[in-house]
Protein backbone atom coordinates (compact mmCIF):
# COMPACT_ATOMS: atom_id res chain seq x y z
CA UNK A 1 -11.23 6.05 3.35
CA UNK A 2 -8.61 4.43 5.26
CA UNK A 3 -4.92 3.93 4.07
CA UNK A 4 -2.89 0.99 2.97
CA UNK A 5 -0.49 1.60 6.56
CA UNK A 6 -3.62 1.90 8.33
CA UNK A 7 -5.07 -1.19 7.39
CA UNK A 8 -1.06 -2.79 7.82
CA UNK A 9 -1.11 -1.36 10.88
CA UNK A 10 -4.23 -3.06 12.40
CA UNK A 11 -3.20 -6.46 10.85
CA UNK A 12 0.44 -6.67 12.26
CA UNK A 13 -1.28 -6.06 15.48
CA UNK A 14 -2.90 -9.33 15.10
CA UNK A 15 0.06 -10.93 12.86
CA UNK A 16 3.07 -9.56 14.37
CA UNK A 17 5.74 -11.55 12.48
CA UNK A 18 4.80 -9.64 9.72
CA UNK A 19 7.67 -6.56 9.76
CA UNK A 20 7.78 -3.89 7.66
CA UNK A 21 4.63 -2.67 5.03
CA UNK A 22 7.51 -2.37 2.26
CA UNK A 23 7.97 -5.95 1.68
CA UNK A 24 4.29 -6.58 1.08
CA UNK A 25 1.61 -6.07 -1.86
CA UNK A 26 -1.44 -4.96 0.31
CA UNK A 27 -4.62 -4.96 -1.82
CA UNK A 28 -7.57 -3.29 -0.10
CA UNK A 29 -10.76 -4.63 -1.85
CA UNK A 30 -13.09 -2.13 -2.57
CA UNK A 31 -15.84 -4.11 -2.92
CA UNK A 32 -18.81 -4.11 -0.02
CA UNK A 33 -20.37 -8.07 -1.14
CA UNK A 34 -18.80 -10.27 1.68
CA UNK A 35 -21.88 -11.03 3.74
CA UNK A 36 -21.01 -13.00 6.87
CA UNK A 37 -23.87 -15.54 6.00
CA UNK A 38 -22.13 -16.19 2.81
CA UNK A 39 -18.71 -16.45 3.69
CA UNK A 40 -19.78 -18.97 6.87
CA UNK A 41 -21.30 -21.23 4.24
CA UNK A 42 -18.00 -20.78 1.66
CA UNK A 43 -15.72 -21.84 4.71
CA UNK A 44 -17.55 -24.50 6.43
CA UNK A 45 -17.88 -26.21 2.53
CA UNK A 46 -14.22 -25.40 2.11
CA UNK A 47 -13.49 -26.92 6.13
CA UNK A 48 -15.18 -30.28 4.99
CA UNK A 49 -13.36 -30.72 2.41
CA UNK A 50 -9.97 -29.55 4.19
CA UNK A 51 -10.93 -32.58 6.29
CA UNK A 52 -11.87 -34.99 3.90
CA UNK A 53 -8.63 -34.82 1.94
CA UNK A 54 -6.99 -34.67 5.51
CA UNK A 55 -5.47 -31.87 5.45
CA UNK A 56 -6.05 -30.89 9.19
CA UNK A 57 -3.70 -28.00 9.73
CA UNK A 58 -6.27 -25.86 7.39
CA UNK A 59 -9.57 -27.24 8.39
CA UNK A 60 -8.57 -25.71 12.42
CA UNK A 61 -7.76 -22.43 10.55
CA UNK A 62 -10.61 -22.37 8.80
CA UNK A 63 -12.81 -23.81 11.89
CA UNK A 64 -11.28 -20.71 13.71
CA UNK A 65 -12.18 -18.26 11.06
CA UNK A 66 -15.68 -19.97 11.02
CA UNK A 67 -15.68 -19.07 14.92
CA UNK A 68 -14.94 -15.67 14.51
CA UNK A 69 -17.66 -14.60 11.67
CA UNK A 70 -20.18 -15.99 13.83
CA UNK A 71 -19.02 -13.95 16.68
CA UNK A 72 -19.39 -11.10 14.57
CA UNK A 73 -22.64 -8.99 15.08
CA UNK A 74 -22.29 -6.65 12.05
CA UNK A 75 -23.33 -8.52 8.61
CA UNK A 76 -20.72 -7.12 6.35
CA UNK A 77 -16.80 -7.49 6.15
CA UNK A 78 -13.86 -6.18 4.19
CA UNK A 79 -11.31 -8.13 2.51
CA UNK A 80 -7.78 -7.02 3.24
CA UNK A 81 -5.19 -9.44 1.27
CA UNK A 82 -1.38 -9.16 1.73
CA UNK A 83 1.48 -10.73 -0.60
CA UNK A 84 4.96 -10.80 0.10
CA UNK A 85 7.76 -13.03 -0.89
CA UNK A 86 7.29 -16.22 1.10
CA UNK A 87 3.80 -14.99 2.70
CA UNK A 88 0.16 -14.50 1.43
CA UNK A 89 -2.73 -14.15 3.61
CA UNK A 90 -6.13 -13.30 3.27
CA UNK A 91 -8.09 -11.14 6.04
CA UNK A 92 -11.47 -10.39 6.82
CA UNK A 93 -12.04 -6.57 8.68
CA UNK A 94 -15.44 -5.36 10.24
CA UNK A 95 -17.24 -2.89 7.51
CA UNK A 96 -15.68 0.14 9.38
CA UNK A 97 -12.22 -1.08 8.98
CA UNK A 98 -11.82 -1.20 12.55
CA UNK A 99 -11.06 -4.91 13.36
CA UNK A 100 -9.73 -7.76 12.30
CA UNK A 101 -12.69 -10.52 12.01
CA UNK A 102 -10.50 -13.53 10.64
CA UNK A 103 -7.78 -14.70 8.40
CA UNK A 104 -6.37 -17.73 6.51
CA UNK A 105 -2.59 -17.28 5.77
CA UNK A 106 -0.11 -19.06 4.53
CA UNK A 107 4.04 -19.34 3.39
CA UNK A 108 4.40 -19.86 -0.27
CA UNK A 109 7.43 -20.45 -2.53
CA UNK A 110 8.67 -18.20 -5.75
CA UNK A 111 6.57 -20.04 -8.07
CA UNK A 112 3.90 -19.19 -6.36
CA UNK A 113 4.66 -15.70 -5.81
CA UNK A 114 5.67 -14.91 -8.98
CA UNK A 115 1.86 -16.23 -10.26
CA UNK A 116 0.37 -13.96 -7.67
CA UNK A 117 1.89 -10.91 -8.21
């Protein structure tokens, strides 16, 4: 099984900003349902109505996400999510834990942190 710094590790290479592993809450889902089939259908639902409701900024994240699961060859991912005190994002890593596939992230206030931790 791979570690917690690991899986850090391999995400700050594709988020750099992110600093040091000790300011974050990285949960390593253990769970082996996230079908790329599935989750293209979730985000291209969730894209629409990004759009509809005009909020751009997220439907272009999400379209990029979209991009990248359909680029992916292997039908399962891993969900890798990481909380820290103005951040939370959300990534998706192939089934061996070897790359990152996609993310949505995000800055969010102490209210919201303190509901997500």
């Amino acid at each position: 099984m791979i570690t917690t710094e690991e899986v850090f590790s391999l995400i700050k290479q594709e988020r750099k900003f992110l600093g040091d592993i000790k300011k974050y809450k990285v949960k390593i889902s253990d769970s082996n349902n996230f079908e790329r089939e599935n989750l293209i259908g979730v985000y291209k639902i969730r894209q629409y109505t990004a759009t509809r409701t005009g909020n751009n900024k997220l439907s272009d994240e999400m379209g990029t996400l979209i991009l990248n699961l359909e680029n992916y060859t292997g039908n399962k991912l891993r969900l890798v999510s990481l909380l820290g005190k103005t951040y939370y994002g959300i990534y998706y890593l192939s089934e061996n834990f070897d790359k990152v596939i996609g993310y949505l992230d995000r800055e969010i206030d102490d209210k919201e942190f303190n509901l997500m931790k």
